[in-house]
N, C-alpha and C. Protein backbone atom coordinates (compact mmCIF):
# COMPACT_ATOMS: atom_id res chain seq x y z
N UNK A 1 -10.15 -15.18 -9.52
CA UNK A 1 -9.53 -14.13 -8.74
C UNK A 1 -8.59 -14.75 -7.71
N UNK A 2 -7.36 -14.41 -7.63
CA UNK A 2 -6.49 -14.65 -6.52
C UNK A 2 -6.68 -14.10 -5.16
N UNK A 3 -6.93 -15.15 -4.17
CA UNK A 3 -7.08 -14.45 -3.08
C UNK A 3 -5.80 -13.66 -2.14
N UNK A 4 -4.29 -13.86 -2.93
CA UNK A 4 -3.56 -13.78 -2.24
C UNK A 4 -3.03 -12.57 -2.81
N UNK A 5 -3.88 -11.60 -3.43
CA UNK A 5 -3.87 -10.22 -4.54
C UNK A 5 -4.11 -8.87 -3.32
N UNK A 6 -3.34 -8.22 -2.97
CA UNK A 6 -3.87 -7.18 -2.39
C UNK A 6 -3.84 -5.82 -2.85
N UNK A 7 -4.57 -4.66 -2.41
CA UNK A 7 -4.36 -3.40 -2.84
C UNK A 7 -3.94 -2.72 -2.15
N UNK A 8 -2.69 -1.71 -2.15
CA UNK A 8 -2.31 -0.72 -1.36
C UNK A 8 -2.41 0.72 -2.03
N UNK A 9 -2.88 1.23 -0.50
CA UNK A 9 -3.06 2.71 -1.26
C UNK A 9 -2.36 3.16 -0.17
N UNK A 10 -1.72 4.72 -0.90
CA UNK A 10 -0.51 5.38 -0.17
C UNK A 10 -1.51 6.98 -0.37
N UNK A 11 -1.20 8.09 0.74
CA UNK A 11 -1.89 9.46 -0.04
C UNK A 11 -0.86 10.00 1.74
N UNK A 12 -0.34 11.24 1.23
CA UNK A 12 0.76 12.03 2.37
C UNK A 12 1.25 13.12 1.78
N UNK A 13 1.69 13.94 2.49
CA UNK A 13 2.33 15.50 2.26
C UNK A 13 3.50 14.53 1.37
N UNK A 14 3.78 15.25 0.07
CA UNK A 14 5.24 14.73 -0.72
C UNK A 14 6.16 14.92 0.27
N UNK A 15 7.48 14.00 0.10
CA UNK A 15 8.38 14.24 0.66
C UNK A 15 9.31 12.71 0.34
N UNK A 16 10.89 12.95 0.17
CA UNK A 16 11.46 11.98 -0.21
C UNK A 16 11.16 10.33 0.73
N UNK A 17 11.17 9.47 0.51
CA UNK A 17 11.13 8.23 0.74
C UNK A 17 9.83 7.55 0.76
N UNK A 18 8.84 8.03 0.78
CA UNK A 18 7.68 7.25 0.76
C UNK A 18 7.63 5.87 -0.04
N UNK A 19 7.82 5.79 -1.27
CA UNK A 19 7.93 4.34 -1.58
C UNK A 19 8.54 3.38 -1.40
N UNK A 20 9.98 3.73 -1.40
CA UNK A 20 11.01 2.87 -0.02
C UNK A 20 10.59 2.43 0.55
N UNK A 21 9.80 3.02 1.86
CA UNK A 21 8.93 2.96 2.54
C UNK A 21 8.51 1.85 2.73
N UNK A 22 7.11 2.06 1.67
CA UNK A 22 6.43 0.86 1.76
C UNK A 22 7.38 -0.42 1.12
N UNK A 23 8.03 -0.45 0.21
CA UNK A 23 8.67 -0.98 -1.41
C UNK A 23 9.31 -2.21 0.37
N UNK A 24 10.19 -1.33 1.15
CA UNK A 24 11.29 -1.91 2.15
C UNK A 24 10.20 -3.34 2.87
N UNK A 25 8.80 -2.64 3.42
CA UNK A 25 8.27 -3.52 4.14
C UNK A 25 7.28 -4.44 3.72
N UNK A 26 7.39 -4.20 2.68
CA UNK A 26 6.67 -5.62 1.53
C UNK A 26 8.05 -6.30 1.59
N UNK A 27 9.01 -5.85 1.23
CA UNK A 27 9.89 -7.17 0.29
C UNK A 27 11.08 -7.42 1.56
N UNK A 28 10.88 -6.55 3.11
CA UNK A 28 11.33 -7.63 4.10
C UNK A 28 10.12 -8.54 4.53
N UNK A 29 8.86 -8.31 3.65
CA UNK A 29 7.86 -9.69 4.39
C UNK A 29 8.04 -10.31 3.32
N UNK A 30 8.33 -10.27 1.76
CA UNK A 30 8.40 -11.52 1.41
C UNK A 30 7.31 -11.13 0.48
N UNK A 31 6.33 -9.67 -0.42
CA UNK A 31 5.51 -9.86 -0.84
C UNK A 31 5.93 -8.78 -2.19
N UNK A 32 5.25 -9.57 -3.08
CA UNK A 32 6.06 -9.04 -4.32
C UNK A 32 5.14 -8.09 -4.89
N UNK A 33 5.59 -6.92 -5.21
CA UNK A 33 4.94 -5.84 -6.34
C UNK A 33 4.76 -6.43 -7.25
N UNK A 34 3.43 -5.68 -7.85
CA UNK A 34 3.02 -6.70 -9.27
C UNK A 34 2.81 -5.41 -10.16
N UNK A 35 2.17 -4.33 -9.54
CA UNK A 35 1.61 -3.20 -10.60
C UNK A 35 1.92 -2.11 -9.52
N UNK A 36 2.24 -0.46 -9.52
CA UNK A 36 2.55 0.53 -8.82
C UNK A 36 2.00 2.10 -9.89
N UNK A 37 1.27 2.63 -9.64
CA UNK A 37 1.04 4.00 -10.27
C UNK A 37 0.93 5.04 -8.92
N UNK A 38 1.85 6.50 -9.21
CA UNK A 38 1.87 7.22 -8.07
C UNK A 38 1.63 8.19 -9.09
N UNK A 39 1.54 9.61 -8.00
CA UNK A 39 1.10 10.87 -9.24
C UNK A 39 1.45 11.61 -8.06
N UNK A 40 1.54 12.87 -8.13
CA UNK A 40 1.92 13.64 -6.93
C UNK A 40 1.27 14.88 -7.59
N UNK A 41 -0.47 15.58 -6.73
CA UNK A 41 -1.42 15.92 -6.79
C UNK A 41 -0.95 17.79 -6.64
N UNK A 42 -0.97 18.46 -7.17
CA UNK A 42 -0.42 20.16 -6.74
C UNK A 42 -1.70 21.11 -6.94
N UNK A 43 -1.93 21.37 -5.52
CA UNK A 43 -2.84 22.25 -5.15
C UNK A 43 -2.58 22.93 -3.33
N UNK A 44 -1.70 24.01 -3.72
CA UNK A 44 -0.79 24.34 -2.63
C UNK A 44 0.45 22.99 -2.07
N UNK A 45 0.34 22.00 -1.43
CA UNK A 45 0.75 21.23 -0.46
C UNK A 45 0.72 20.61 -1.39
N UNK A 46 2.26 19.97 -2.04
CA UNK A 46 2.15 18.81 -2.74
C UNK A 46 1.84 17.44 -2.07
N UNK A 47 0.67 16.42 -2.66
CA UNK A 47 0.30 15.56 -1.75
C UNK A 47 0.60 14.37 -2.58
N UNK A 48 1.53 13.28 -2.21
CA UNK A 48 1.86 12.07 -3.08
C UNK A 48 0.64 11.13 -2.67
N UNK A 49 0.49 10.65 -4.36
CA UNK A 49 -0.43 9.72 -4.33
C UNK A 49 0.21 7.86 -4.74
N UNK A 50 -0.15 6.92 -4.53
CA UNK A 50 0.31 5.53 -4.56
C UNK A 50 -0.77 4.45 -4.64
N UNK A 51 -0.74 3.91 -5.91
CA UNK A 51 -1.71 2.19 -5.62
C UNK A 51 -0.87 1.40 -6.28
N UNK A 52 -1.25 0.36 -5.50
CA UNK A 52 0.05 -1.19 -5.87
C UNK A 52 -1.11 -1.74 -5.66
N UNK A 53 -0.56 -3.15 -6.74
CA UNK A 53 -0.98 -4.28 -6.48
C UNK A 53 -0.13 -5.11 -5.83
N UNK A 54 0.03 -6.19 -5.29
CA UNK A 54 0.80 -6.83 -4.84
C UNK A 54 0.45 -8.09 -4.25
N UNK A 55 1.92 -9.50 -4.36
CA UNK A 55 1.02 -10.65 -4.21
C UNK A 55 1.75 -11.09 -3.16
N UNK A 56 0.70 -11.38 -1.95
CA UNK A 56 1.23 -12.19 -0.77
C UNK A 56 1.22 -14.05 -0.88
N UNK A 57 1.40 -14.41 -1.64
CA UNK A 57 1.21 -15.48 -1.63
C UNK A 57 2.68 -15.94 -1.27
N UNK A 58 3.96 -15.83 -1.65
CA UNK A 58 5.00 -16.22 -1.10
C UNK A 58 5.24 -15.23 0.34
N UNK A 59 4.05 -14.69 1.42
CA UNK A 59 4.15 -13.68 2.08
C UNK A 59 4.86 -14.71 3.36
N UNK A 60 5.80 -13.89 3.91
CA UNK A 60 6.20 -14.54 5.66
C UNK A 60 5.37 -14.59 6.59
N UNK A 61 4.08 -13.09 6.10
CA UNK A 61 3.30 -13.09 7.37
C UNK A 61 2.01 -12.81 6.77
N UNK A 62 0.74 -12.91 7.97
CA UNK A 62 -0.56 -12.52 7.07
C UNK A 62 -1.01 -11.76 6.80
N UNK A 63 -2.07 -11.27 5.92
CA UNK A 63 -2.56 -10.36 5.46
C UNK A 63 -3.31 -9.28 7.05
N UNK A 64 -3.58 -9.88 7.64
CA UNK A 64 -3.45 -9.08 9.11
C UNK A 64 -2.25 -8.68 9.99
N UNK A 65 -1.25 -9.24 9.78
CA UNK A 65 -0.13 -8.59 9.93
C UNK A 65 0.08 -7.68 9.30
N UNK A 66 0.21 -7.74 8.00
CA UNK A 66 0.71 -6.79 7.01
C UNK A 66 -0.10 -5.63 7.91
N UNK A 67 -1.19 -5.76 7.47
CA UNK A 67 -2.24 -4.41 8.20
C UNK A 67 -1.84 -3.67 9.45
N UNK A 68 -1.56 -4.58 10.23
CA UNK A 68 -0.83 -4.02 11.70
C UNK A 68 0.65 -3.16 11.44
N UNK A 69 1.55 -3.94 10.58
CA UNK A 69 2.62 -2.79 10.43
C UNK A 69 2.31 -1.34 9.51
N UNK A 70 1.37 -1.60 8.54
CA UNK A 70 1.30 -0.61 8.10
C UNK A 70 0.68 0.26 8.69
N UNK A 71 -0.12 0.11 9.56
CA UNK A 71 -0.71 1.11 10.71
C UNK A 71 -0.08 1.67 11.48
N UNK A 72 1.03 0.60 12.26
CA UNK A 72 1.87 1.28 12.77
C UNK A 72 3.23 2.22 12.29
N UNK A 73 3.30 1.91 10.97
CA UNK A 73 4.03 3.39 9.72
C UNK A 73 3.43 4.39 9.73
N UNK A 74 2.10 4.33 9.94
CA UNK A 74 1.01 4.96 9.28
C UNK A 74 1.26 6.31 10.83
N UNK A 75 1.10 5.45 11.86
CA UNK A 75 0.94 6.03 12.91
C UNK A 75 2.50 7.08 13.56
N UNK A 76 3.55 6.55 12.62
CA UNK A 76 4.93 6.91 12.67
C UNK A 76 5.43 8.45 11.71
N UNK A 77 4.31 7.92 10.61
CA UNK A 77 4.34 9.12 9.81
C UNK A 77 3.61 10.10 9.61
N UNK A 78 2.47 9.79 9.51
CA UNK A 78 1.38 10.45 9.37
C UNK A 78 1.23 10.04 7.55
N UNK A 79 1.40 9.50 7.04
CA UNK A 79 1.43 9.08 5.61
C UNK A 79 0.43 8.20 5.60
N UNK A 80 -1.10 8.16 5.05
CA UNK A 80 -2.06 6.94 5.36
C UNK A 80 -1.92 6.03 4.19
N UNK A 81 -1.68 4.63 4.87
CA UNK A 81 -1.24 3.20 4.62
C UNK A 81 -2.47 2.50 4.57
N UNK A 82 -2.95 2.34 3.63
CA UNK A 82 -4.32 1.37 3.45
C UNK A 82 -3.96 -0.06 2.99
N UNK A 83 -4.45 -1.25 3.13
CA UNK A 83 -4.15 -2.66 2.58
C UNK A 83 -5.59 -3.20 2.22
N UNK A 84 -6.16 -3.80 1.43
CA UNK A 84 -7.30 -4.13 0.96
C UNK A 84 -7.40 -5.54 0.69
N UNK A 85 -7.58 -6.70 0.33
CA UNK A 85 -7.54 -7.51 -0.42
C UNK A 85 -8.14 -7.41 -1.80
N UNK A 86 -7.80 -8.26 -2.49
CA UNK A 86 -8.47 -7.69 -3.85
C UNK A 86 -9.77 -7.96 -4.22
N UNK A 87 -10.61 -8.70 -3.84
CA UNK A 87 -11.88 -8.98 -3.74
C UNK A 87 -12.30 -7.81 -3.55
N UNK A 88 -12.29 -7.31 -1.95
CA UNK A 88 -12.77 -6.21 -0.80
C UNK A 88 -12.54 -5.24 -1.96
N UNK A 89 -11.28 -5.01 -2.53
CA UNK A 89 -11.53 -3.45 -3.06
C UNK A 89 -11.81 -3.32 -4.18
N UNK A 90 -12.39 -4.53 -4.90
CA UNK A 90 -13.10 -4.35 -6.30
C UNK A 90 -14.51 -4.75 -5.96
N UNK A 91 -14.97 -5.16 -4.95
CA UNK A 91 -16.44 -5.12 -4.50
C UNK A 91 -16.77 -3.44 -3.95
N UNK A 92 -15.89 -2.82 -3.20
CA UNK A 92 -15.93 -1.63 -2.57
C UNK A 92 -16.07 -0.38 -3.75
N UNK A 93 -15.46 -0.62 -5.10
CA UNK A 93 -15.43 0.46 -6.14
C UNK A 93 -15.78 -0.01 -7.39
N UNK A 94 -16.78 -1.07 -7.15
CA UNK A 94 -18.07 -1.30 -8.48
C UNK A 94 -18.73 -0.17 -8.76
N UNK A 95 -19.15 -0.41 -10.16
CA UNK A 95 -20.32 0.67 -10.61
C UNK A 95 -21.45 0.22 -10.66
C-alpha cells in the first residue's frame, strides 16, 4: 500500500465549479488525480457527490496541509471537503 495515496470525498448543494475547485487546489499543490467518480444524487435539492483518489507523493505540501486548506474551502463554501489517507479510509470502511 502506498502511503502517499489519499482519499477525497466531496458531497454539496450542485452547483457549477465544484471540481475545479478541488481539481485547482490539488494540482496548484503539486498532487496528481489518479481515479475521480461523481454522481449528482436527486431528491428535491440536487446534491453533488465526489471521490478521488489521488497521489501526494510529488506533493509541495503535507498531507496536513492539504487538510487545512480544504477546511478552509470547506469553511468558504459550505461544500464538505474530506481528505483521508488511504490506509485510514480502507481500515474505516472494512467489512
Amino acid at each position: 500500500m502506498d502511503e502517499k495515496k489519499i482519499v477525497i470525498t466531496v458531497v454539496g448543494v450542485d452547483r457549477p465549479g465544484i471540481v475545479a475547485m478541488v481539481a485547482n487546489i490539488l494540482a496548484e499543490n503539486n498532487i496528481n488525480i489518479e481515479d475521480m467518480r461523481s454522481t449528482i444524487l436527486q431528491s428535491g435539492t440536487p446534491v453533488f457527490t465526489m471521490i478521488m483518489i489521488a497521489d501526494m507523493s510529488e506533493a509541495k505540501i503535507s498531507y496536513d496541509e492539504l487538510k487545512n486548506i480544504l477546511k478552509k474551502k470547506e469553511e468558504e463554501t459550505g461544500v464538505t471537503l474530506i481528505a483521508l489517507k488511504e490506509e485510514i479510509f480502507k481500515f474505516l470502511h472494512r467489512v
